[in-house]
PDB file of N, CA and C in Angstrom:
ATOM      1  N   UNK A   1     156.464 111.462 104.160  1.00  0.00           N
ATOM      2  CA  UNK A   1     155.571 111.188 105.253  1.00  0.00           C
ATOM      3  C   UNK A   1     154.449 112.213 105.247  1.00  0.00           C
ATOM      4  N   UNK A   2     153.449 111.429 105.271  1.00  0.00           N
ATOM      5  CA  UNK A   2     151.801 112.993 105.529  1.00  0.00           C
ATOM      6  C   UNK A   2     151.728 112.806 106.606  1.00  0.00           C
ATOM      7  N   UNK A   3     150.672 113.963 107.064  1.00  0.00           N
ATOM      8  CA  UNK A   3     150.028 114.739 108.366  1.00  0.00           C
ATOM      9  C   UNK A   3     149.186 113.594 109.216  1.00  0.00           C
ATOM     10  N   UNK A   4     149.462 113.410 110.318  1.00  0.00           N
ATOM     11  CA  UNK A   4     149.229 112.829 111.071  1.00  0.00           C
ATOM     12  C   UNK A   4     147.746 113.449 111.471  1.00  0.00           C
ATOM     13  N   UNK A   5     146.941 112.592 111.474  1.00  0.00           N
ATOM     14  CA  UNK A   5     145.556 113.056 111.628  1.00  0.00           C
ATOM     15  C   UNK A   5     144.922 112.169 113.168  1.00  0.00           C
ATOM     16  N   UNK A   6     144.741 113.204 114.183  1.00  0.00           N
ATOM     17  CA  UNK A   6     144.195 112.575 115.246  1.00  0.00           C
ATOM     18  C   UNK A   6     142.666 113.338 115.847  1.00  0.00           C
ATOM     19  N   UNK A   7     141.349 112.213 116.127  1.00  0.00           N
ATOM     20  CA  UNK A   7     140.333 112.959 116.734  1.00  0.00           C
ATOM     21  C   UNK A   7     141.032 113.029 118.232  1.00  0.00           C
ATOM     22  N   UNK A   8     140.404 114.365 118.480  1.00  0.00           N
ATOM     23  CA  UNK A   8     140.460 114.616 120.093  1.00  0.00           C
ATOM     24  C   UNK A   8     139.705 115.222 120.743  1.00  0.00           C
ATOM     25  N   UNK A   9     138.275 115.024 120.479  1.00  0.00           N
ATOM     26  CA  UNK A   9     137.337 115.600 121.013  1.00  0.00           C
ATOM     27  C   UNK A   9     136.314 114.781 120.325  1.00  0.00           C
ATOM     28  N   UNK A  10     134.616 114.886 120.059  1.00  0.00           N
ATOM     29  CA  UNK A  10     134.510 115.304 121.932  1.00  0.00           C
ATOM     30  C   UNK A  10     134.844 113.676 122.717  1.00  0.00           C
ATOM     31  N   UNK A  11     134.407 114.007 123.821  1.00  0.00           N
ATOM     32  CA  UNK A  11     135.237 112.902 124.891  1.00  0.00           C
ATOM     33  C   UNK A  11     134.656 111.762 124.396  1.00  0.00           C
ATOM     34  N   UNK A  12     135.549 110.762 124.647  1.00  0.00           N
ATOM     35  CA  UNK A  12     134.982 109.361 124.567  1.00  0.00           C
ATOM     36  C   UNK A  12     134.165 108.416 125.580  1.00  0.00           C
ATOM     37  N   UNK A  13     133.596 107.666 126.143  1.00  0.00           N
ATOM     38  CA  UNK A  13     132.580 107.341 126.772  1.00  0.00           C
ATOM     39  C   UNK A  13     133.800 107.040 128.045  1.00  0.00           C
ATOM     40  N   UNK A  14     135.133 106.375 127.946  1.00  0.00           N
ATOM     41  CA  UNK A  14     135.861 106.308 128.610  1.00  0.00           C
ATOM     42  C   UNK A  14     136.803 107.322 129.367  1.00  0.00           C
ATOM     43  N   UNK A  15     136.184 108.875 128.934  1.00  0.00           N
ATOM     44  CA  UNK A  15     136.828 109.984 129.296  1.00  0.00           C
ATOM     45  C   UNK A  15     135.777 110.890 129.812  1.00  0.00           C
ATOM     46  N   UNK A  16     134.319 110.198 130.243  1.00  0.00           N
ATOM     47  CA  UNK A  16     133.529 110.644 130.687  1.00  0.00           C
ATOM     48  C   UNK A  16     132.289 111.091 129.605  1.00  0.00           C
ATOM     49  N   UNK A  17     132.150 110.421 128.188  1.00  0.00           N
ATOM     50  CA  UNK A  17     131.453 110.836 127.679  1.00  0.00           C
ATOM     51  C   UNK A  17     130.785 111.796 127.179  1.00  0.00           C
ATOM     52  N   UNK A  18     129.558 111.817 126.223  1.00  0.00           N
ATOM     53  CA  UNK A  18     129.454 113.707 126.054  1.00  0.00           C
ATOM     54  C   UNK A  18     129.069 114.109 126.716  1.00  0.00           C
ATOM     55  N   UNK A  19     129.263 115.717 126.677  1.00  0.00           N
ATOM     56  CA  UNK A  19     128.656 116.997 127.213  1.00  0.00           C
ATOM     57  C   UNK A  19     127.134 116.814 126.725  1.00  0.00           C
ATOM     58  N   UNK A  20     126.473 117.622 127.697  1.00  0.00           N
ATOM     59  CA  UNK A  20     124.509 117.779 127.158  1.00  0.00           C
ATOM     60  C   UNK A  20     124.606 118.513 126.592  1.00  0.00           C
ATOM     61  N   UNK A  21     125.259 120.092 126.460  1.00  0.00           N
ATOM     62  CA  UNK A  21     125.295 121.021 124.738  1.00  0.00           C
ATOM     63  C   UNK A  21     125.724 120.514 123.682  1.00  0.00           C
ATOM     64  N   UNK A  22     125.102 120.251 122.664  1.00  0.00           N
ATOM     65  CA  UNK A  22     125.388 119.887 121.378  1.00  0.00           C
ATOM     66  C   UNK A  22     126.901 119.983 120.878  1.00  0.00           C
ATOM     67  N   UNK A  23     126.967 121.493 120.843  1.00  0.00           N
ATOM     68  CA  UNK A  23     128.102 122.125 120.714  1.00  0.00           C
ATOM     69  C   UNK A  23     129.153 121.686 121.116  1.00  0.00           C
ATOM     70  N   UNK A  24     128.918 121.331 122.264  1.00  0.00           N
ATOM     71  CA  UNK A  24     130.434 120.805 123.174  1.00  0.00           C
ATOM     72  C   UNK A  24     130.821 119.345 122.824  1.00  0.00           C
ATOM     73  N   UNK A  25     130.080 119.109 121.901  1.00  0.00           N
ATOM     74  CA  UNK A  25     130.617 117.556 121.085  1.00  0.00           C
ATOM     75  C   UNK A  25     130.361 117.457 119.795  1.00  0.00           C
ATOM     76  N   UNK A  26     131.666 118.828 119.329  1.00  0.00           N
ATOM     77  CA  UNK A  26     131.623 118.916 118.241  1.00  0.00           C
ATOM     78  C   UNK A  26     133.246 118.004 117.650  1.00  0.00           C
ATOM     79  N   UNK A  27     133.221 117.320 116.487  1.00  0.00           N
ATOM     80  CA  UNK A  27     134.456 116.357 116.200  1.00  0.00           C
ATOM     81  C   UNK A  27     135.320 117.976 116.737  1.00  0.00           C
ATOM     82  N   UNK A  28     136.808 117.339 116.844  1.00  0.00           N
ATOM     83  CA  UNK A  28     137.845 118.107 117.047  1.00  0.00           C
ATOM     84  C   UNK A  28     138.912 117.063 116.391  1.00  0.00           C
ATOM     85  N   UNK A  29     139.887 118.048 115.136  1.00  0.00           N
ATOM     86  CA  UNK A  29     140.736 117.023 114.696  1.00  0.00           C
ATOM     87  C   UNK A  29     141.918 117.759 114.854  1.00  0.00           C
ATOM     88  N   UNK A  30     143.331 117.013 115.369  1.00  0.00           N
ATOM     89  CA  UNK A  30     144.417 118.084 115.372  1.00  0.00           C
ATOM     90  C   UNK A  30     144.966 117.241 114.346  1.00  0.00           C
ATOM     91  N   UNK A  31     145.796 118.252 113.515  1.00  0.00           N
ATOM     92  CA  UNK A  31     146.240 117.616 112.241  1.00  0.00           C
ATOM     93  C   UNK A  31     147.807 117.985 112.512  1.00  0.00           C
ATOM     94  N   UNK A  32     148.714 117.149 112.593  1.00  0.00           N
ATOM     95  CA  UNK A  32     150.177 117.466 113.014  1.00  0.00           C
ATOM     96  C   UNK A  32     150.888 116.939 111.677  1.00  0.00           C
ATOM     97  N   UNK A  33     151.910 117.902 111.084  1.00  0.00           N
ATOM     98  CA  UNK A  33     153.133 117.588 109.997  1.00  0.00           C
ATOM     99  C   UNK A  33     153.948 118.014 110.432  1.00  0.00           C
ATOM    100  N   UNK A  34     155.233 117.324 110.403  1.00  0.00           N
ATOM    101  CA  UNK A  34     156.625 117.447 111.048  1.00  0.00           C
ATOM    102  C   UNK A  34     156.480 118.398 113.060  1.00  0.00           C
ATOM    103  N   UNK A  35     156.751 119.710 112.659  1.00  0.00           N
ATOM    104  CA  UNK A  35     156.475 120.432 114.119  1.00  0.00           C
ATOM    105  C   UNK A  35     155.173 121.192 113.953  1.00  0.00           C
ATOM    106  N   UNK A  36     154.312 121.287 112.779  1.00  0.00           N
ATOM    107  CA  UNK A  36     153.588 122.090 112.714  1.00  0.00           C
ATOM    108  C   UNK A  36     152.112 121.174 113.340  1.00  0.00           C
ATOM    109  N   UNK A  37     151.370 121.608 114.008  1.00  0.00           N
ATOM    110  CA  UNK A  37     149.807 121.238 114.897  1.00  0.00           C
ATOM    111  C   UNK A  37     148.935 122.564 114.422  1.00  0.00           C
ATOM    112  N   UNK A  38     147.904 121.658 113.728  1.00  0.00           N
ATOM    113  CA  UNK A  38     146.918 122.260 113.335  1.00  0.00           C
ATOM    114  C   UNK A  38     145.417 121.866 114.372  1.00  0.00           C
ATOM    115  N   UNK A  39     145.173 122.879 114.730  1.00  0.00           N
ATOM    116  CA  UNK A  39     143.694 122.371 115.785  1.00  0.00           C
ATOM    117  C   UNK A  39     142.428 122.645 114.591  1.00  0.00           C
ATOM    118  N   UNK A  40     141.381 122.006 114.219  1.00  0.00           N
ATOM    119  CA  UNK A  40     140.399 122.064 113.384  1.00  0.00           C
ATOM    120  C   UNK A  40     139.224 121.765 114.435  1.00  0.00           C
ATOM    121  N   UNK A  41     138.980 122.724 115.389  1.00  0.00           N
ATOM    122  CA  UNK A  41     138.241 122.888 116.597  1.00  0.00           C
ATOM    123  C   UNK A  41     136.442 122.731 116.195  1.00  0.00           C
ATOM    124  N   UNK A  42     136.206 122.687 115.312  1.00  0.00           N
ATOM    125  CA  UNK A  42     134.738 122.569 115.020  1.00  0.00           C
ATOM    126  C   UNK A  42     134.084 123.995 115.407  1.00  0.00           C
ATOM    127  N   UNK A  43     132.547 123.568 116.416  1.00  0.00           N
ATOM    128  CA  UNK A  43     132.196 124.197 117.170  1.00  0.00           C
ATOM    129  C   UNK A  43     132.175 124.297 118.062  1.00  0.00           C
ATOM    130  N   UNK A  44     133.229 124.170 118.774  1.00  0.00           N
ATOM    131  CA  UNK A  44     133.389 123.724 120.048  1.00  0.00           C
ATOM    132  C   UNK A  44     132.638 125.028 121.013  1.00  0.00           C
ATOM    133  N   UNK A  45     132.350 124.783 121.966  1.00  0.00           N
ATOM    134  CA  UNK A  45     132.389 126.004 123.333  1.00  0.00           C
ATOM    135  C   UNK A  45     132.812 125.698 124.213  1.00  0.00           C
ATOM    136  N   UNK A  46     132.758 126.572 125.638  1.00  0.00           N
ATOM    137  CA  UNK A  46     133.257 126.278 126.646  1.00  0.00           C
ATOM    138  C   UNK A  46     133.835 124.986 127.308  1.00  0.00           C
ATOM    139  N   UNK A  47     132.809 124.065 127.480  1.00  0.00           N
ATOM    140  CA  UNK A  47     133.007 122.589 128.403  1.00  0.00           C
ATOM    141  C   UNK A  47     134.142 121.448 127.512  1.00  0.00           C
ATOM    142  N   UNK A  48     134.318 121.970 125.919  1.00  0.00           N
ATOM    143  CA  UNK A  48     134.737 120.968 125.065  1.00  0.00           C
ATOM    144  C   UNK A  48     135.961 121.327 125.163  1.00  0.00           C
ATOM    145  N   UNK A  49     136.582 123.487 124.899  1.00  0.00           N
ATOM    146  CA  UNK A  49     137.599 124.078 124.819  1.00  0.00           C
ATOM    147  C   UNK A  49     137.998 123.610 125.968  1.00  0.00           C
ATOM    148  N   UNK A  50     138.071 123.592 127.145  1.00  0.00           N
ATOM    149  CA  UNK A  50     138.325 123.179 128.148  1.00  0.00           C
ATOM    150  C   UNK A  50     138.635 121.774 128.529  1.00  0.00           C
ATOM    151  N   UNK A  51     137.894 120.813 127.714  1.00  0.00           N
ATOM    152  CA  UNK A  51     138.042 119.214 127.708  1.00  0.00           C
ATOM    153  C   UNK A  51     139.700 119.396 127.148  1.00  0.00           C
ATOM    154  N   UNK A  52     139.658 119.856 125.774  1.00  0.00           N
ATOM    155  CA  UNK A  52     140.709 119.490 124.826  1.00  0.00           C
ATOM    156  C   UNK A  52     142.226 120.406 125.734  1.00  0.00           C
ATOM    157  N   UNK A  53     142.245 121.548 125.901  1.00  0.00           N
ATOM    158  CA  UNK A  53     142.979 122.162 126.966  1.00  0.00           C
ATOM    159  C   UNK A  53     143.412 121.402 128.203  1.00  0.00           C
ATOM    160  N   UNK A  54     143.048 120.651 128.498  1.00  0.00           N
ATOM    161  CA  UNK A  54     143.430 119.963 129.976  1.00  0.00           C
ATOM    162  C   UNK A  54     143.387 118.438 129.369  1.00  0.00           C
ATOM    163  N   UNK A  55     143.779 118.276 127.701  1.00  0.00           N
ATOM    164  CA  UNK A  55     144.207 116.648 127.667  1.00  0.00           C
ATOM    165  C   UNK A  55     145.223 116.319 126.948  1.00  0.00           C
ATOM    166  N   UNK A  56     145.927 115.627 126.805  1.00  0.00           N
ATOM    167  CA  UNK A  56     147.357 115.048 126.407  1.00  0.00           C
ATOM    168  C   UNK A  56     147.887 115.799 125.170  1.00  0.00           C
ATOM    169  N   UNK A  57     147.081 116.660 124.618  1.00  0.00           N
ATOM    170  CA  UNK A  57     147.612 116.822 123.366  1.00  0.00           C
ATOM    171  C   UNK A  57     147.430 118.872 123.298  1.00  0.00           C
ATOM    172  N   UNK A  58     148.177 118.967 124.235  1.00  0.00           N
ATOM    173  CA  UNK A  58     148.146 120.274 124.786  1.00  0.00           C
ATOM    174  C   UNK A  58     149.691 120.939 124.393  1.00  0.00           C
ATOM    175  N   UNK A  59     149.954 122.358 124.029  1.00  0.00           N
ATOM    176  CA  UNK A  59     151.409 122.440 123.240  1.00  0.00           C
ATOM    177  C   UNK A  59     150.812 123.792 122.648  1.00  0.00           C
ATOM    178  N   UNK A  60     151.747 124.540 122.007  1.00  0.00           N
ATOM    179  CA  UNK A  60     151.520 124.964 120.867  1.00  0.00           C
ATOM    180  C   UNK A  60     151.219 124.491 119.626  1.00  0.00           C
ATOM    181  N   UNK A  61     150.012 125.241 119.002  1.00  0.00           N
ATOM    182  CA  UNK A  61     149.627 124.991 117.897  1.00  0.00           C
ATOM    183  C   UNK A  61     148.726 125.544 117.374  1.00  0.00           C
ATOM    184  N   UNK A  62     148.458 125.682 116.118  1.00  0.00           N
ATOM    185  CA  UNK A  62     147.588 126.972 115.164  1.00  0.00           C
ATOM    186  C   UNK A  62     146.352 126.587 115.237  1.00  0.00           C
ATOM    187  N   UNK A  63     145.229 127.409 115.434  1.00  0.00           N
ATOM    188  CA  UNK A  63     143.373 127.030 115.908  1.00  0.00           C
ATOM    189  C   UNK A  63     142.846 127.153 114.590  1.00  0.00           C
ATOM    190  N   UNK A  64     141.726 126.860 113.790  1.00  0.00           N
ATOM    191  CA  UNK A  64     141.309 127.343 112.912  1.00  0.00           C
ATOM    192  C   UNK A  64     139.737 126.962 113.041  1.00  0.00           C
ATOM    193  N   UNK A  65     138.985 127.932 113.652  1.00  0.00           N
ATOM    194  CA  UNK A  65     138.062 127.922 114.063  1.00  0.00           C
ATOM    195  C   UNK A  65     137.394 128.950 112.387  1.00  0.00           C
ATOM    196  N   UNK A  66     136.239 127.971 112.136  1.00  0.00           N
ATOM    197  CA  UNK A  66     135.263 129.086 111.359  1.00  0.00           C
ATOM    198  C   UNK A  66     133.768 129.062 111.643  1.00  0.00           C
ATOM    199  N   UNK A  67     133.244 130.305 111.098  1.00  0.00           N
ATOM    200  CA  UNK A  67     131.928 130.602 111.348  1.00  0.00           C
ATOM    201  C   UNK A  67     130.727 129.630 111.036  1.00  0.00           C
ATOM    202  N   UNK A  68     129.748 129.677 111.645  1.00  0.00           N
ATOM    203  CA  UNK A  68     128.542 129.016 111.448  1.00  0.00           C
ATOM    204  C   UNK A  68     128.076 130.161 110.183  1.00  0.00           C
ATOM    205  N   UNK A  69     126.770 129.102 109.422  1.00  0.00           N
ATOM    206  CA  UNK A  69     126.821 129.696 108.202  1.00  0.00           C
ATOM    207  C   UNK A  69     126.078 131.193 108.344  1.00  0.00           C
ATOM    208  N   UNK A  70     124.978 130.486 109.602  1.00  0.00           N
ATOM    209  CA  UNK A  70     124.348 131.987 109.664  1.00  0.00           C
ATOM    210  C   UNK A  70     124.968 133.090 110.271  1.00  0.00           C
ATOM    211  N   UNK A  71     126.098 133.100 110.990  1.00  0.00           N
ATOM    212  CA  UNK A  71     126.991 133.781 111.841  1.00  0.00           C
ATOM    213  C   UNK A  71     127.463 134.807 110.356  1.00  0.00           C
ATOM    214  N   UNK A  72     128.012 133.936 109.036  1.00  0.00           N
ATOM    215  CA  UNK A  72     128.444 134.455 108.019  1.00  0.00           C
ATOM    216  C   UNK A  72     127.913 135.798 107.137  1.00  0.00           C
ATOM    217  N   UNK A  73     126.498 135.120 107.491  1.00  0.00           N
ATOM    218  CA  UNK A  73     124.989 135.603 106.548  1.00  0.00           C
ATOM    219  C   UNK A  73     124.712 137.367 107.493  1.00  0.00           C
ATOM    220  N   UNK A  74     124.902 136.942 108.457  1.00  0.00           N
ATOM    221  CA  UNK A  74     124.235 137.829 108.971  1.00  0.00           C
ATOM    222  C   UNK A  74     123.359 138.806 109.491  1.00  0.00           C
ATOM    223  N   UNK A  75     122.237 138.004 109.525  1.00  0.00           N
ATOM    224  CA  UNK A  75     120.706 138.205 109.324  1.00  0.00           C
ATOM    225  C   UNK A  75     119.644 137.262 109.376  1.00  0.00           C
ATOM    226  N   UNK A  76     120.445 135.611 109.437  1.00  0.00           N
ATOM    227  CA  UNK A  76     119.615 134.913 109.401  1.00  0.00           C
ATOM    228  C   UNK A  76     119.049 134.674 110.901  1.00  0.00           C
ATOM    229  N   UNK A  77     118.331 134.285 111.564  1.00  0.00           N
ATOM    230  CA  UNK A  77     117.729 133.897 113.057  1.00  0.00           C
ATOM    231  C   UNK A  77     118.575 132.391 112.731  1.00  0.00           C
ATOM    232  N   UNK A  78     119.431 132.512 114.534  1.00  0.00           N
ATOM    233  CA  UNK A  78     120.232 131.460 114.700  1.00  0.00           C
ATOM    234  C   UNK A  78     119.206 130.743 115.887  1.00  0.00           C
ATOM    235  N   UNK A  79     119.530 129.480 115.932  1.00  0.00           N
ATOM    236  CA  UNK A  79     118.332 128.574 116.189  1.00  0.00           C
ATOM    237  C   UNK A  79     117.699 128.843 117.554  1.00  0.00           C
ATOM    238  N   UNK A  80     118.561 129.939 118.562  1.00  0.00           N
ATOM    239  CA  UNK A  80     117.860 130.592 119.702  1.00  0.00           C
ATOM    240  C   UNK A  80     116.847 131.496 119.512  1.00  0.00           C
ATOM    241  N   UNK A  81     116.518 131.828 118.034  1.00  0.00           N
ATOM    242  CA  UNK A  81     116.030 133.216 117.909  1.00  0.00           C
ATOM    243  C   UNK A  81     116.530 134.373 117.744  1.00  0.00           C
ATOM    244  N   UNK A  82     117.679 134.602 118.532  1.00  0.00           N
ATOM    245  CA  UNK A  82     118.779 135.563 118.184  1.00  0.00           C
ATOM    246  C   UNK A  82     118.807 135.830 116.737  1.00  0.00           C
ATOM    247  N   UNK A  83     119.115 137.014 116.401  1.00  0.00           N
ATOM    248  CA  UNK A  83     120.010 137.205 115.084  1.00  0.00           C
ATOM    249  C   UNK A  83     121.070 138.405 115.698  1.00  0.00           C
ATOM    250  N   UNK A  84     122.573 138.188 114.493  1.00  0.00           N
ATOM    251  CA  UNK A  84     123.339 138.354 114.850  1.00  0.00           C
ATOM    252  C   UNK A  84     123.274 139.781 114.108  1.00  0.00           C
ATOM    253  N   UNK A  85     124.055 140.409 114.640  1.00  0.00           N
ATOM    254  CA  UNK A  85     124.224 142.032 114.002  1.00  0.00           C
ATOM    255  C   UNK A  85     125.425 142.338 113.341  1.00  0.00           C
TER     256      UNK A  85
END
């Protein structure tokens, strides 16, 4: 048997649709094999972490959140203008 692959984010039009930050409707896939739940959180922020936290598929399970590329780079101007240090 393989890994059960479910989207759970961002919301569906029937769960109130998207958020206005980009970010906050970023795909979210939890990937479950036998007891193990894998969260593949995108980019999520606040309004989305919070969507997925308060919906059915809430439990323990391992996050694997990674960096944006310029976050990586470290020097590049991220699309606010900011650069990161």
């Amino acid at each position: 048997m393989g890994a059960l692959q479910t989207v759970i984010a961002p919301p569906t039009d029937a769960a109130g649709g998207l958020f206005s930050e980009i970010n906050d409707n970023s795909v979210a896939i939890l990937l479950t094999y036998g007891t193990a739940r894998i969260l593949l959180a995108g980019d999520a922020e606040a309004n989305e972490e919070e969507y997925m936290a308060n919906g059915p598929y809430t439990g323990p399970l391992t996050i694997v959140r990674v960096p944006e590329l310029h976050t990586l780079r470290g020097n590049v101007p991220r699309p606010t203008g900011r650069r990161d240090v």
